[in-house]
N, C-alpha and C. Protein backbone atom coordinates (compact mmCIF):
# COMPACT_ATOMS: atom_id res chain seq x y z
N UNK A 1 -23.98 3.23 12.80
CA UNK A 1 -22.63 3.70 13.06
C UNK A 1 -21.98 4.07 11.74
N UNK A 2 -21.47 5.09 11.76
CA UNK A 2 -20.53 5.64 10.24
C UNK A 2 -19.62 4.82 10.56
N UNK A 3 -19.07 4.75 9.14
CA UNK A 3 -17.93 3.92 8.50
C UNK A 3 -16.65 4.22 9.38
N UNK A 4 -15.83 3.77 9.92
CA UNK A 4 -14.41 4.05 10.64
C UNK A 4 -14.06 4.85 9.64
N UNK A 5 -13.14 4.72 8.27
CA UNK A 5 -12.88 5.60 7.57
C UNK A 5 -13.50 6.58 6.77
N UNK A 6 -13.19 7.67 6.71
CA UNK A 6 -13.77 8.65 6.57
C UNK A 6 -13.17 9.64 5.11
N UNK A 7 -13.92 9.36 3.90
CA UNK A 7 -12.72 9.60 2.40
C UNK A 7 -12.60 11.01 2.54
N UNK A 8 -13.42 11.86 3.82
CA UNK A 8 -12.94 13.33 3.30
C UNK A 8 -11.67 13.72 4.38
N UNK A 9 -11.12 12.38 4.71
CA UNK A 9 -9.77 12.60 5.42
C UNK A 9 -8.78 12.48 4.60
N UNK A 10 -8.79 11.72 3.67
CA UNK A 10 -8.00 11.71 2.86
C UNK A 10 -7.01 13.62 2.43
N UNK A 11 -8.23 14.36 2.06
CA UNK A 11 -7.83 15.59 1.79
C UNK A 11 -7.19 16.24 3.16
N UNK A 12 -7.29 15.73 4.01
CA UNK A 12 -6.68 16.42 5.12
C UNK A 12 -5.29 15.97 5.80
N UNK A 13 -4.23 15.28 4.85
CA UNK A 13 -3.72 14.49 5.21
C UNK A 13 -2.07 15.37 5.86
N UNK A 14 -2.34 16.82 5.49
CA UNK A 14 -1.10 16.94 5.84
C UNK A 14 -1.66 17.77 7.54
N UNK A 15 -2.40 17.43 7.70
CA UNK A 15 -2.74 17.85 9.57
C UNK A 15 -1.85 16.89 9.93
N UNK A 16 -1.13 15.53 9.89
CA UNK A 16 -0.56 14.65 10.40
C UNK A 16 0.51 15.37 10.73
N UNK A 17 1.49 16.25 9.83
CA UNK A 17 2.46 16.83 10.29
C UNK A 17 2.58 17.99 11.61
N UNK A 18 1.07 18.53 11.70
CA UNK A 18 1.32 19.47 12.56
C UNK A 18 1.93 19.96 13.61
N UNK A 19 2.01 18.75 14.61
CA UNK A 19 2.94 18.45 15.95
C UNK A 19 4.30 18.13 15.80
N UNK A 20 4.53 17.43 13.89
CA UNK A 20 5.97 16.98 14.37
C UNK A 20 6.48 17.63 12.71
N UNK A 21 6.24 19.20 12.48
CA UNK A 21 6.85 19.66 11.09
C UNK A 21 8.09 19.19 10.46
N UNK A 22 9.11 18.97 11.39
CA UNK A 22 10.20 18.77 10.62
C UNK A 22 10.24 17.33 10.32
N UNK A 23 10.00 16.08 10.86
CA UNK A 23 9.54 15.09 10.20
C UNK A 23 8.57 14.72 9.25
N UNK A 24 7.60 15.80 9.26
CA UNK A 24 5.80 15.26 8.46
C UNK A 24 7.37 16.29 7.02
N UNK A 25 8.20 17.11 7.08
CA UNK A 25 8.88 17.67 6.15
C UNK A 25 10.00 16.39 5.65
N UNK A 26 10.17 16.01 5.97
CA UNK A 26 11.17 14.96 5.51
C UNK A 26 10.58 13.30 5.01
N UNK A 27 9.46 13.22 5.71
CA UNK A 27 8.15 12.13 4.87
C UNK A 27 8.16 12.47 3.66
N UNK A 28 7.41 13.55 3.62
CA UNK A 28 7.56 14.42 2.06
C UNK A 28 8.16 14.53 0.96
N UNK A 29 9.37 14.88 1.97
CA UNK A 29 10.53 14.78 0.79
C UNK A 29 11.04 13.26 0.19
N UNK A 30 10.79 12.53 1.11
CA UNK A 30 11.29 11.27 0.30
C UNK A 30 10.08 10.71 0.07
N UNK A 31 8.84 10.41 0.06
CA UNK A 31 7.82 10.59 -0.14
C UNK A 31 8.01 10.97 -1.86
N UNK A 32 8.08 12.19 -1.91
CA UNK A 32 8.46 13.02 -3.69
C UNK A 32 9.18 11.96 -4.21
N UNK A 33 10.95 11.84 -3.58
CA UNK A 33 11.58 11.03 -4.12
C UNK A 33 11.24 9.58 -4.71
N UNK A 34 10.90 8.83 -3.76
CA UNK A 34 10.42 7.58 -4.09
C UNK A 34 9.44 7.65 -5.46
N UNK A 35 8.79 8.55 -5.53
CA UNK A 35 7.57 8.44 -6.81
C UNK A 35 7.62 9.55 -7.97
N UNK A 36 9.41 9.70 -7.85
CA UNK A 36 9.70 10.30 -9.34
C UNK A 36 10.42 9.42 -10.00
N UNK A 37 10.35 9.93 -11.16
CA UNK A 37 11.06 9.18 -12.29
C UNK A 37 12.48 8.35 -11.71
N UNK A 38 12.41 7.18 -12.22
CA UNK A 38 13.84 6.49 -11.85
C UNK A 38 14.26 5.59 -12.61
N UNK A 39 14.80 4.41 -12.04
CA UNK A 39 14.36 2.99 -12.66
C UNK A 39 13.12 2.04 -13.49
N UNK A 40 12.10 2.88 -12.20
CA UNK A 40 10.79 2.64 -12.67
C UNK A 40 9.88 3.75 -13.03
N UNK A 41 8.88 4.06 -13.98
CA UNK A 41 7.95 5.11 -14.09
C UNK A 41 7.39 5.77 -13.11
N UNK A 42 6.70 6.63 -12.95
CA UNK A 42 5.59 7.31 -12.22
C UNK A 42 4.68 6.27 -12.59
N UNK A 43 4.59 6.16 -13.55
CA UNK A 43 3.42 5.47 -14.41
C UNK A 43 3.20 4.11 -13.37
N UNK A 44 4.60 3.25 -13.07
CA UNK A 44 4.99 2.14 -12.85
C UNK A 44 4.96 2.35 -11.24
N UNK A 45 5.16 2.85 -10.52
CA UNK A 45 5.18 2.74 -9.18
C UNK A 45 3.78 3.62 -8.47
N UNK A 46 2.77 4.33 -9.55
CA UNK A 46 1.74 4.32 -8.69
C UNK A 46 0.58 3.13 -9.17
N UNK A 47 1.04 2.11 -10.12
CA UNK A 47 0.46 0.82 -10.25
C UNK A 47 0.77 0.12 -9.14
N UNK A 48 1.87 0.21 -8.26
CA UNK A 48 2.84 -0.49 -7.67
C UNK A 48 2.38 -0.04 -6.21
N UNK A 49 1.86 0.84 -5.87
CA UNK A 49 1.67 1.41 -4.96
C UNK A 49 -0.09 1.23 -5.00
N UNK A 50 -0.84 1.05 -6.04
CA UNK A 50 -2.47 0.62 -5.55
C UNK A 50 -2.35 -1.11 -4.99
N UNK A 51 -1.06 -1.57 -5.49
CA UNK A 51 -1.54 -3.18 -5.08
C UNK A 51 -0.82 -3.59 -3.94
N UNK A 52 -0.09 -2.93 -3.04
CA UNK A 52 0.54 -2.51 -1.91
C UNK A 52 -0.85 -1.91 -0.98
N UNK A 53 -1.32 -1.26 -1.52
CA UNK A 53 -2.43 -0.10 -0.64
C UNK A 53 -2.95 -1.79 -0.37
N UNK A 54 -3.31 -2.18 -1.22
CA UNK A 54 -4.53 -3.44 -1.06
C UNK A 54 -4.04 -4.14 -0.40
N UNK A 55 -2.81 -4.72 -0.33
CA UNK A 55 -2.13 -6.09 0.94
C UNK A 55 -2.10 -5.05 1.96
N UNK A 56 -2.13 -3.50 2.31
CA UNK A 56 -1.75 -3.32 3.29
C UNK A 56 -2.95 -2.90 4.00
N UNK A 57 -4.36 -2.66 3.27
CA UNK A 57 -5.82 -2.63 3.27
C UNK A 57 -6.26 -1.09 3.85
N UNK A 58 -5.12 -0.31 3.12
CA UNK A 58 -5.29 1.40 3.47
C UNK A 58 -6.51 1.83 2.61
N UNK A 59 -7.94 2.16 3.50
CA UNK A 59 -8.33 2.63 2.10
C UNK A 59 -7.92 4.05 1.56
N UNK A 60 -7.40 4.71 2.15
CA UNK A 60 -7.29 5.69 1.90
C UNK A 60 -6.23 5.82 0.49
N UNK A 61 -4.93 4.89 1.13
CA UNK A 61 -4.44 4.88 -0.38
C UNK A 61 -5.10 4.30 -1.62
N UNK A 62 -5.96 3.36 -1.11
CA UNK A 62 -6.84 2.67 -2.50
C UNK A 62 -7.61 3.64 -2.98
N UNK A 63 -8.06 4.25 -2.31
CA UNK A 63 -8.26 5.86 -2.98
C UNK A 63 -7.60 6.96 -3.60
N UNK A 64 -6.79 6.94 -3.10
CA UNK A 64 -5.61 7.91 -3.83
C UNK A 64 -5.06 7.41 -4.99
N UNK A 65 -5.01 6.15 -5.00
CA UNK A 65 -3.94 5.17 -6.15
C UNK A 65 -5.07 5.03 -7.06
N UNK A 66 -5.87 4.50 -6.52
CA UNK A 66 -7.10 4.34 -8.29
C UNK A 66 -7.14 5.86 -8.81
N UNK A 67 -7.62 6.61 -8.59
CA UNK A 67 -7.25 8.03 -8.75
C UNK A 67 -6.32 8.00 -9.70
N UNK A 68 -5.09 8.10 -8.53
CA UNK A 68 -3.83 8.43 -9.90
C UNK A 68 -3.71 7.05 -10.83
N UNK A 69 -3.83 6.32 -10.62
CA UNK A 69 -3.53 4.86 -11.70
C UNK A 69 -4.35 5.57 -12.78
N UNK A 70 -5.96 5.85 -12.71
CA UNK A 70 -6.57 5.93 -13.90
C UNK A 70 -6.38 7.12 -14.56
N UNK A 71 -5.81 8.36 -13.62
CA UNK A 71 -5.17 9.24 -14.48
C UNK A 71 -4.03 9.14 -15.27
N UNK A 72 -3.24 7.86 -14.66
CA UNK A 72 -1.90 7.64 -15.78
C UNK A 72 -2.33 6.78 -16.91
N UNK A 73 -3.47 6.37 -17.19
CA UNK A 73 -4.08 5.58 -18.28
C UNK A 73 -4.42 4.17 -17.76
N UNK A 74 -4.15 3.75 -16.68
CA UNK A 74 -4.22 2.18 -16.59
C UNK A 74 -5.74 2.17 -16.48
N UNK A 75 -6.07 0.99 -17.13
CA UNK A 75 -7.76 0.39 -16.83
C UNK A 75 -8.08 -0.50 -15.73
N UNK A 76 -9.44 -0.46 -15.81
CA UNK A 76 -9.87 -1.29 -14.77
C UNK A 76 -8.83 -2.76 -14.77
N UNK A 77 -8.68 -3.22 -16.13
CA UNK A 77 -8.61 -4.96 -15.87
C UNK A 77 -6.90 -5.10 -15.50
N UNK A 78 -6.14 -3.91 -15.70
CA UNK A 78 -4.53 -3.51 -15.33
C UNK A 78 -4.43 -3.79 -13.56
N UNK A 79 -5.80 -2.71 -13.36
CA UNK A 79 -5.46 -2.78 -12.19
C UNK A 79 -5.82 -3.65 -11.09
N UNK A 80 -7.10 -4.38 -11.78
CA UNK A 80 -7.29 -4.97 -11.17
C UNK A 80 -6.58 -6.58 -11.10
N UNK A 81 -5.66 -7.05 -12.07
CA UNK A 81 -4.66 -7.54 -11.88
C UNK A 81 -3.40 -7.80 -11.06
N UNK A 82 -2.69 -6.02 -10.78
CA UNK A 82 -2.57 -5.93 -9.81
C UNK A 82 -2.63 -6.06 -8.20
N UNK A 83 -4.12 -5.82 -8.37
CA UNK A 83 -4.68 -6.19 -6.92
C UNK A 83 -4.51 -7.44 -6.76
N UNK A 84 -4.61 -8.60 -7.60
CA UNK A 84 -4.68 -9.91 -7.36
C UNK A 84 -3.35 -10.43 -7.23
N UNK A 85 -2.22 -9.81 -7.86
CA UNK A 85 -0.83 -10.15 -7.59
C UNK A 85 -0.45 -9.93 -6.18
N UNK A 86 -0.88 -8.93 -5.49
CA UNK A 86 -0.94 -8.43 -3.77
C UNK A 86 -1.36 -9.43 -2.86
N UNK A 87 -2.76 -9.89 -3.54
CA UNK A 87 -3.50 -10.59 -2.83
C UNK A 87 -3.29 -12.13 -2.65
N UNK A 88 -2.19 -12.59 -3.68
CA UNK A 88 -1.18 -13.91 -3.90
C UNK A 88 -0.24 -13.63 -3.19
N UNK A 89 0.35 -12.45 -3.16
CA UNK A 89 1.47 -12.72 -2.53
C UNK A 89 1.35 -12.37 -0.90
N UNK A 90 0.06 -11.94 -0.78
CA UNK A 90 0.14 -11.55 1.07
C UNK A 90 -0.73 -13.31 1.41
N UNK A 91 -1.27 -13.74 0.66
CA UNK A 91 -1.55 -14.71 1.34
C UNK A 91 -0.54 -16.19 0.97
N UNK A 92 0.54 -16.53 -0.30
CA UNK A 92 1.48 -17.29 0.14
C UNK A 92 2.28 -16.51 1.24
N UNK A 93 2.60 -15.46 1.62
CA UNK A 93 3.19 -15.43 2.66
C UNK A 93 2.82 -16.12 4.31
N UNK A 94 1.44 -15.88 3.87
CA UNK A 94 0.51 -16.34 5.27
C UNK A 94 0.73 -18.12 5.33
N UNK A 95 0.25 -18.20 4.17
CA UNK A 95 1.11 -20.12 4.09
C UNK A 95 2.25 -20.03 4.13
N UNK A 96 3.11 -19.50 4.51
CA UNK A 96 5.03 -20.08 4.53
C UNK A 96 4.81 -19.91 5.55
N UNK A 97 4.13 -19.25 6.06
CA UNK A 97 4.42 -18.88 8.08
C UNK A 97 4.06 -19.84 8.54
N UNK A 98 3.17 -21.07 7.70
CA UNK A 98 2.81 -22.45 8.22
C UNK A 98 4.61 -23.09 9.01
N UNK A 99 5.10 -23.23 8.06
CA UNK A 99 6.26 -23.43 8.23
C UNK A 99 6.83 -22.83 9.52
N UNK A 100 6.44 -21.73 9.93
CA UNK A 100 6.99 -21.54 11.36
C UNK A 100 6.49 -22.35 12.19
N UNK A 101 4.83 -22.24 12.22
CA UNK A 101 3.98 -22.85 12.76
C UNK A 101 4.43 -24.73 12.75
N UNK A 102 5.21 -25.17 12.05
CA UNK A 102 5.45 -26.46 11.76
C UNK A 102 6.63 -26.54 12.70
N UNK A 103 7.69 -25.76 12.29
CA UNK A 103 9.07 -25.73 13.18
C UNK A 103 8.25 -26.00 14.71
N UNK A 104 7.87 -24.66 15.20
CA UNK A 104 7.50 -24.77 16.53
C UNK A 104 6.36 -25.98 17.31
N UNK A 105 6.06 -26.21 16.39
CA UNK A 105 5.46 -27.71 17.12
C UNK A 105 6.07 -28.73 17.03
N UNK A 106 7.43 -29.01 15.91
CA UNK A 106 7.90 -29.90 16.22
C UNK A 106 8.87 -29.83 17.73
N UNK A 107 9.67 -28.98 17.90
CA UNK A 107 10.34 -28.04 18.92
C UNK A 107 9.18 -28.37 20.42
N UNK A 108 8.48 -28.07 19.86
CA UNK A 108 7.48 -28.30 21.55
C UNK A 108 7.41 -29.49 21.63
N UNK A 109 7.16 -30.96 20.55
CA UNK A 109 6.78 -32.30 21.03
C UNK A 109 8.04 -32.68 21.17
N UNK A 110 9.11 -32.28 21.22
CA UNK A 110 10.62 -32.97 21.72
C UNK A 110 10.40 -33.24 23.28
């Protein structure tokens, strides 16, 4: 069986808009916005955006983002730092949800 994802979709990404132009047009545009210069770099938010791809397990953006990361100069050990800051913080999140998990059983043995 081939792989579910498929990296030569990646290049095909603006077929998504086809059915709904004036939204896949306004993705875009803030899309642009979000990843120009601001507060933070280009430089700084497509670092920011490979370790996001990774908690959110797109490969497609982990493709796109190593890409641009190593075209903005970052190295392997930058980024792969990154990845591990993602990967701390999606899984203490998964432990605090214990804490829900704690509430609601106390709540049920009442």
């Amino acid at each position: 069986m081939p792989d579910y994802y498929n990296p030569e979709d990646l290049s095909r990404v603006n077929e998504i808009g086809a059915d709904a132009p004036l939204l896949w047009k306004q993705f875009r545009n803030w899309y642009g916005h979000v990843f120009s210069e601001g507060a933070l770099s280009r430089r700084e938010k497509s670092l920011i955006a490979l370790a996001v791809a990774h908690a959110l397990q797109c490969p497609y953006s982990i493709d796109a983002y190593t890409e641009d990361c190593l075209e903005k100069g970052f190295n392997m050990a930058q980024m792969t730092e990154a990845v591990h800051v993602a990967a701390v913080m999606r899984s203490a999140a998964s432990l605090m949800h214990g804490l829900q998990m704690r509430n609601a059983a106390e709540r049920l043995r009442r």
